[in-house]
N, C-alpha and C. Protein backbone atom coordinates (compact mmCIF):
# COMPACT_ATOMS: atom_id res chain seq x y z
N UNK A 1 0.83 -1.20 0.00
CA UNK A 1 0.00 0.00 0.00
C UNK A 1 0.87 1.26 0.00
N UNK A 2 2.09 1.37 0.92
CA UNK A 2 2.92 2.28 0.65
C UNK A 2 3.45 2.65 -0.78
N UNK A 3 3.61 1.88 -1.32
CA UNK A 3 4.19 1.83 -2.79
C UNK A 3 3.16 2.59 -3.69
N UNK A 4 1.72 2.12 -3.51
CA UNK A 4 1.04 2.97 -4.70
C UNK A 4 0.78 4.14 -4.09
N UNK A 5 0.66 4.47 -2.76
CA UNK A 5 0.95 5.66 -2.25
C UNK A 5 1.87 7.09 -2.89
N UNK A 6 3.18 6.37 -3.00
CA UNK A 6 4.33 6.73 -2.85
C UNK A 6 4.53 7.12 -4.81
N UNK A 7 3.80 6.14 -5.23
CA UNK A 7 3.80 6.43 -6.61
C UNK A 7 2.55 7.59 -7.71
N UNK A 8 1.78 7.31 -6.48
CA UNK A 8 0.71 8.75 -6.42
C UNK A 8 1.20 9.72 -6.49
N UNK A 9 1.69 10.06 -5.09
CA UNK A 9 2.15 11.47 -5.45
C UNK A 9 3.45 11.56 -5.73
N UNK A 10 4.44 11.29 -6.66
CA UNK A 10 5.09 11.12 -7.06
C UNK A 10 5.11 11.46 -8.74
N UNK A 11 3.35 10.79 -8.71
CA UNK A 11 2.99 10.85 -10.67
C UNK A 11 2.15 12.77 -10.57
N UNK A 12 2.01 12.68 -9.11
CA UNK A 12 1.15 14.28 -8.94
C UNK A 12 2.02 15.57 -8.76
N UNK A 13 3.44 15.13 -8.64
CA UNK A 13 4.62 15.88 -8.50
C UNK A 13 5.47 16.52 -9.71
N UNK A 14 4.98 15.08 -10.73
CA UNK A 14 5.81 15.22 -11.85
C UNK A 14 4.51 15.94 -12.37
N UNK A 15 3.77 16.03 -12.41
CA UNK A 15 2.64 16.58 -13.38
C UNK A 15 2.72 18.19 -12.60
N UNK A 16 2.55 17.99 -11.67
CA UNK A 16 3.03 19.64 -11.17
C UNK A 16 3.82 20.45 -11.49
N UNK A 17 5.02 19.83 -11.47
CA UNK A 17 6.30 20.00 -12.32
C UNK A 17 6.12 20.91 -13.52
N UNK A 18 5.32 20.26 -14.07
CA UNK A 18 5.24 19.75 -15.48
C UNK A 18 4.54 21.22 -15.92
N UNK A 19 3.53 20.93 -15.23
CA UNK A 19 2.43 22.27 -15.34
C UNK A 19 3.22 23.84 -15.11
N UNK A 20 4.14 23.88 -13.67
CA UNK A 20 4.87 25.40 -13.73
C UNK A 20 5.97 25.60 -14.29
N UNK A 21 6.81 24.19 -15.25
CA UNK A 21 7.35 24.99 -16.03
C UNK A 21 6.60 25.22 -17.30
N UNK A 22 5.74 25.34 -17.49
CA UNK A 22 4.60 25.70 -19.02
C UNK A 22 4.21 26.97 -18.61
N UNK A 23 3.93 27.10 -17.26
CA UNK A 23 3.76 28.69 -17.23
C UNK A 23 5.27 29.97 -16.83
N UNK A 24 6.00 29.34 -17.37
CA UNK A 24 7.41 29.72 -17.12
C UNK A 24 7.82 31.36 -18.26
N UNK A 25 8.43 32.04 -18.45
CA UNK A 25 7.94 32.79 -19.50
C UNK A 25 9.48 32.42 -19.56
N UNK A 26 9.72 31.22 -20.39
CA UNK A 26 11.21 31.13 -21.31
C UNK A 26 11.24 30.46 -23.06
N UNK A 27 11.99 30.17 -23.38
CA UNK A 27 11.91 30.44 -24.76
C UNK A 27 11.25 28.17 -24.68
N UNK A 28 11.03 28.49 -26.24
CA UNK A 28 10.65 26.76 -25.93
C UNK A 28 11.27 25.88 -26.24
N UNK A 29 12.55 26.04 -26.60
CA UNK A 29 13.88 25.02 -26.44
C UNK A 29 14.42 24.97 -25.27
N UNK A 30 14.52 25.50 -24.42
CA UNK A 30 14.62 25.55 -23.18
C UNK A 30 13.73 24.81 -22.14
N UNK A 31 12.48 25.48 -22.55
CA UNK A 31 11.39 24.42 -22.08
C UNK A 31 11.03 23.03 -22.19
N UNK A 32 11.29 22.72 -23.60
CA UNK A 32 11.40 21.61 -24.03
C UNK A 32 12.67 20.13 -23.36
N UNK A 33 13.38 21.18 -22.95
CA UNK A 33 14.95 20.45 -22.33
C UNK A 33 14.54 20.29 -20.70
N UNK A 34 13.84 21.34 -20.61
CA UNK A 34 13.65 21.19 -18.90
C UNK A 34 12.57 19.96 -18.82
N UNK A 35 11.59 20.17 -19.47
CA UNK A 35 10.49 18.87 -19.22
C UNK A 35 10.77 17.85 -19.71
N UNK A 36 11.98 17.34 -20.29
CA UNK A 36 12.46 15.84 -20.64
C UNK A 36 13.13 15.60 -19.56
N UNK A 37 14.02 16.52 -18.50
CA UNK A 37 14.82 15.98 -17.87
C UNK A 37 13.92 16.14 -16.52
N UNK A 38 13.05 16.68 -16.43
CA UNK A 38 11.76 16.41 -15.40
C UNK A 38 11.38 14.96 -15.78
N UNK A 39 10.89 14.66 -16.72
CA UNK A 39 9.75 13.59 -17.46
C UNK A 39 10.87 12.40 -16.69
N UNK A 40 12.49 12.37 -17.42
CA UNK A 40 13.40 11.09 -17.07
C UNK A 40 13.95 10.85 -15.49
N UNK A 41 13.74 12.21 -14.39
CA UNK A 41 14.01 12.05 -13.08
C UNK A 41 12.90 11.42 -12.75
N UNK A 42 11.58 11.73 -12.80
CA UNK A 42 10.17 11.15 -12.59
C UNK A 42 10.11 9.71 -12.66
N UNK A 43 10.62 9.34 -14.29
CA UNK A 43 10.83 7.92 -14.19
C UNK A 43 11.77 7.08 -13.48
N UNK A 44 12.46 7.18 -12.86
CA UNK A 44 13.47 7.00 -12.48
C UNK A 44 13.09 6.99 -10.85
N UNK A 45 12.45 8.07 -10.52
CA UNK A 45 11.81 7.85 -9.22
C UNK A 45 10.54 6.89 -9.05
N UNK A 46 10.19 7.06 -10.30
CA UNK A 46 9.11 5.75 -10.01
C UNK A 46 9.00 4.12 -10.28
N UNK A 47 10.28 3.88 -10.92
CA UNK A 47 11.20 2.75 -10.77
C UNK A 47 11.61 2.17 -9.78
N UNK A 48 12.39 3.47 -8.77
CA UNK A 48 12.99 2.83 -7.69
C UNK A 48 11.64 2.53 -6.49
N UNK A 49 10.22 3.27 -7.16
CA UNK A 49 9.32 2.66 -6.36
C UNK A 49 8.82 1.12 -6.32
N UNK A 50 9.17 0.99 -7.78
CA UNK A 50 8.88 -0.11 -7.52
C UNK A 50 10.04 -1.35 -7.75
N UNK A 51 10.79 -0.79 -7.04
CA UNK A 51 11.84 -2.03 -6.44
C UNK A 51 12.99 -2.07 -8.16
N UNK A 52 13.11 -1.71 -9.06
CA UNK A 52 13.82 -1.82 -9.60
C UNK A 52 15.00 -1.56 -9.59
N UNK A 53 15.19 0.10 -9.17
CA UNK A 53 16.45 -0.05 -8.42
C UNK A 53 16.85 -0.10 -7.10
């Protein structure tokens, strides 16, 4: 139960994320670079939720 917990807000973190850098006022190559390397920490945290790493 901890685990889907933990992967909740975790998927509600990255989407948060996600959302204030879109209201960011920077150019959109920039933007574009920031929300891939959001998108691949996210995954990565939600991997080690579930026991992969």
């Amino acid at each position: 139960m901890n685990a889907i917990i933990g992967i909740l807000i975790t998927f509600l973190v990255i989407i948060l994320v996600l959302y204030l850098i879109n209201m960011l006022p920077i150019e959109g190559r920039a933007k574009q670079i920031v929300r891939v390397i959001v998108i691949v920490i996210g995954i990565i945290s939600l991997l080690k939720y579930l026991a992969v790493f």
